[in-house]
Protein backbone atom coordinates (compact mmCIF):
# COMPACT_ATOMS: atom_id res chain seq x y z
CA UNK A 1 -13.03 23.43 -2.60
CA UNK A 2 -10.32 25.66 -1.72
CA UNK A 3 -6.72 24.82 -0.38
CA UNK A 4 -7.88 25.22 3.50
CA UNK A 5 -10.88 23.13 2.90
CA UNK A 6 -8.34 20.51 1.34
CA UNK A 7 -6.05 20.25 4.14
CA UNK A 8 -8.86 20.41 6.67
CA UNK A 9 -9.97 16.95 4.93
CA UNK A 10 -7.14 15.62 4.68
CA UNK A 11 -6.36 16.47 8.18
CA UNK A 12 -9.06 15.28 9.44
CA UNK A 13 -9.64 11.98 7.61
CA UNK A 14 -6.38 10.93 8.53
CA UNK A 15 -5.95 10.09 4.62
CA UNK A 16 -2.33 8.29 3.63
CA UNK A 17 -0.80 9.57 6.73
CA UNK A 18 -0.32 12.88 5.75
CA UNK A 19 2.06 12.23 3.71
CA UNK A 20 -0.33 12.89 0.68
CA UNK A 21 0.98 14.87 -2.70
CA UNK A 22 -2.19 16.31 -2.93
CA UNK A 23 -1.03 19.59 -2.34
CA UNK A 24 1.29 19.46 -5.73
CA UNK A 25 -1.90 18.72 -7.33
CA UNK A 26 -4.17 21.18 -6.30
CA UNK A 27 -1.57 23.42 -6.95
CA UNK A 28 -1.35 22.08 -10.09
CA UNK A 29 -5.02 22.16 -11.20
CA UNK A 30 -5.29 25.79 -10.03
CA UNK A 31 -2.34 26.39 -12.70
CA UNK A 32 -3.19 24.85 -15.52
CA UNK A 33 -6.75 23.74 -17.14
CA UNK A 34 -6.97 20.03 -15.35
CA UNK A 35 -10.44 18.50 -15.27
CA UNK A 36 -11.98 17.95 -11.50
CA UNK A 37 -11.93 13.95 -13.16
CA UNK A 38 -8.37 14.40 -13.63
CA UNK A 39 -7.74 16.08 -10.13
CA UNK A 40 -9.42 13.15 -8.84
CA UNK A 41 -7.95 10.72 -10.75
CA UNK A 42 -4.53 11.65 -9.55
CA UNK A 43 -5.61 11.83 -5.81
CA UNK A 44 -6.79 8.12 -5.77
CA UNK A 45 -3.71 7.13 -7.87
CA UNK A 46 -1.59 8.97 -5.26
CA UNK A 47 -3.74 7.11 -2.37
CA UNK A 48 -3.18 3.61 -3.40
CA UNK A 49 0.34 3.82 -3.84
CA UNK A 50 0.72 5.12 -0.50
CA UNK A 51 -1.58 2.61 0.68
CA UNK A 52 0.43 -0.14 -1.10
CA UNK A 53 3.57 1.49 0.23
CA UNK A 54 2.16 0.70 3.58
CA UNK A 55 0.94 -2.85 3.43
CA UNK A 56 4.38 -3.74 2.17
CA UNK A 57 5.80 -2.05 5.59
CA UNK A 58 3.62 -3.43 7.42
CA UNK A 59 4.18 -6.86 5.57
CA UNK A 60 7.85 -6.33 5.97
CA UNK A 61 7.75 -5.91 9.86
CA UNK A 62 5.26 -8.77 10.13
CA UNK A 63 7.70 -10.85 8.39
CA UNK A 64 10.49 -9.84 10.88
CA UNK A 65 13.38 -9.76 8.86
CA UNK A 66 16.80 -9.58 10.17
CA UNK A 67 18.42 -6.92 7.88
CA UNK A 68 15.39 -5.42 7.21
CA UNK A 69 17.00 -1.57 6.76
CA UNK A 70 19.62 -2.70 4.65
CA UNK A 71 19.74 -2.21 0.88
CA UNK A 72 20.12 -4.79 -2.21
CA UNK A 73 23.17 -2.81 -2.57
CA UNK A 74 24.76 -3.26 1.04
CA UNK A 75 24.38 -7.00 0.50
CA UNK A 76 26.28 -6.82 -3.40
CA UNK A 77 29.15 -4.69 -1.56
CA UNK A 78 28.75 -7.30 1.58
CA UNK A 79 29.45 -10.44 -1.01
CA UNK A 80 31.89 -8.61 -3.35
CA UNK A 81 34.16 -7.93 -0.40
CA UNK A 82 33.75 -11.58 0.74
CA UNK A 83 34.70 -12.96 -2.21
CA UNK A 84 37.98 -10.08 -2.71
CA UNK A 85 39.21 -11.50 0.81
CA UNK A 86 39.16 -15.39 -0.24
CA UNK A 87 40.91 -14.36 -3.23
CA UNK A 88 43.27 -12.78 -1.84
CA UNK A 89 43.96 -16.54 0.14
């Protein structure tokens, strides 16, 4: 399988949204001696953690949460000023 035939595949499959790292790894395995097992190996390993990536999205806007695009640290920052202001009381 060559690079076009890749992409065509992937295209065409729809596979991890296109957002698939395959590409480092074919480029990879063309570089260096890698098994076709390994090749694999790190295609389906690069598959379900975009595929976990996306049930946790989807889980996450199922769930509705209100500060859903804000970070841990936004909320530590949030609180630490809180707390600074009723100090200063």
């Amino acid at each position: 399988m060559n690079i076009t035939e890749y992409n065509a595949h992937y295209t065409n499959s729809g596979s991890a949204d296109g957002r698939h790292s395959g590409d480092s790894f074919y480029t990879q395995a063309q570089a260096e001696p890698m098994a076709p097992i390994d090749l694999i190996s790190c295609l389906v390993s690069d598959e379900l953690t975009l595929r976990s990536d996306r049930l946790l999205e989807r889980r996450r806007k199922q769930a509705g949460f209100r500060d859903a695009n804000r970070s841990l640290e936004w909320f530590r920052l949030y609180l630490q000023s809180e707390d600074e202001s009723q100090s200063g009381l």
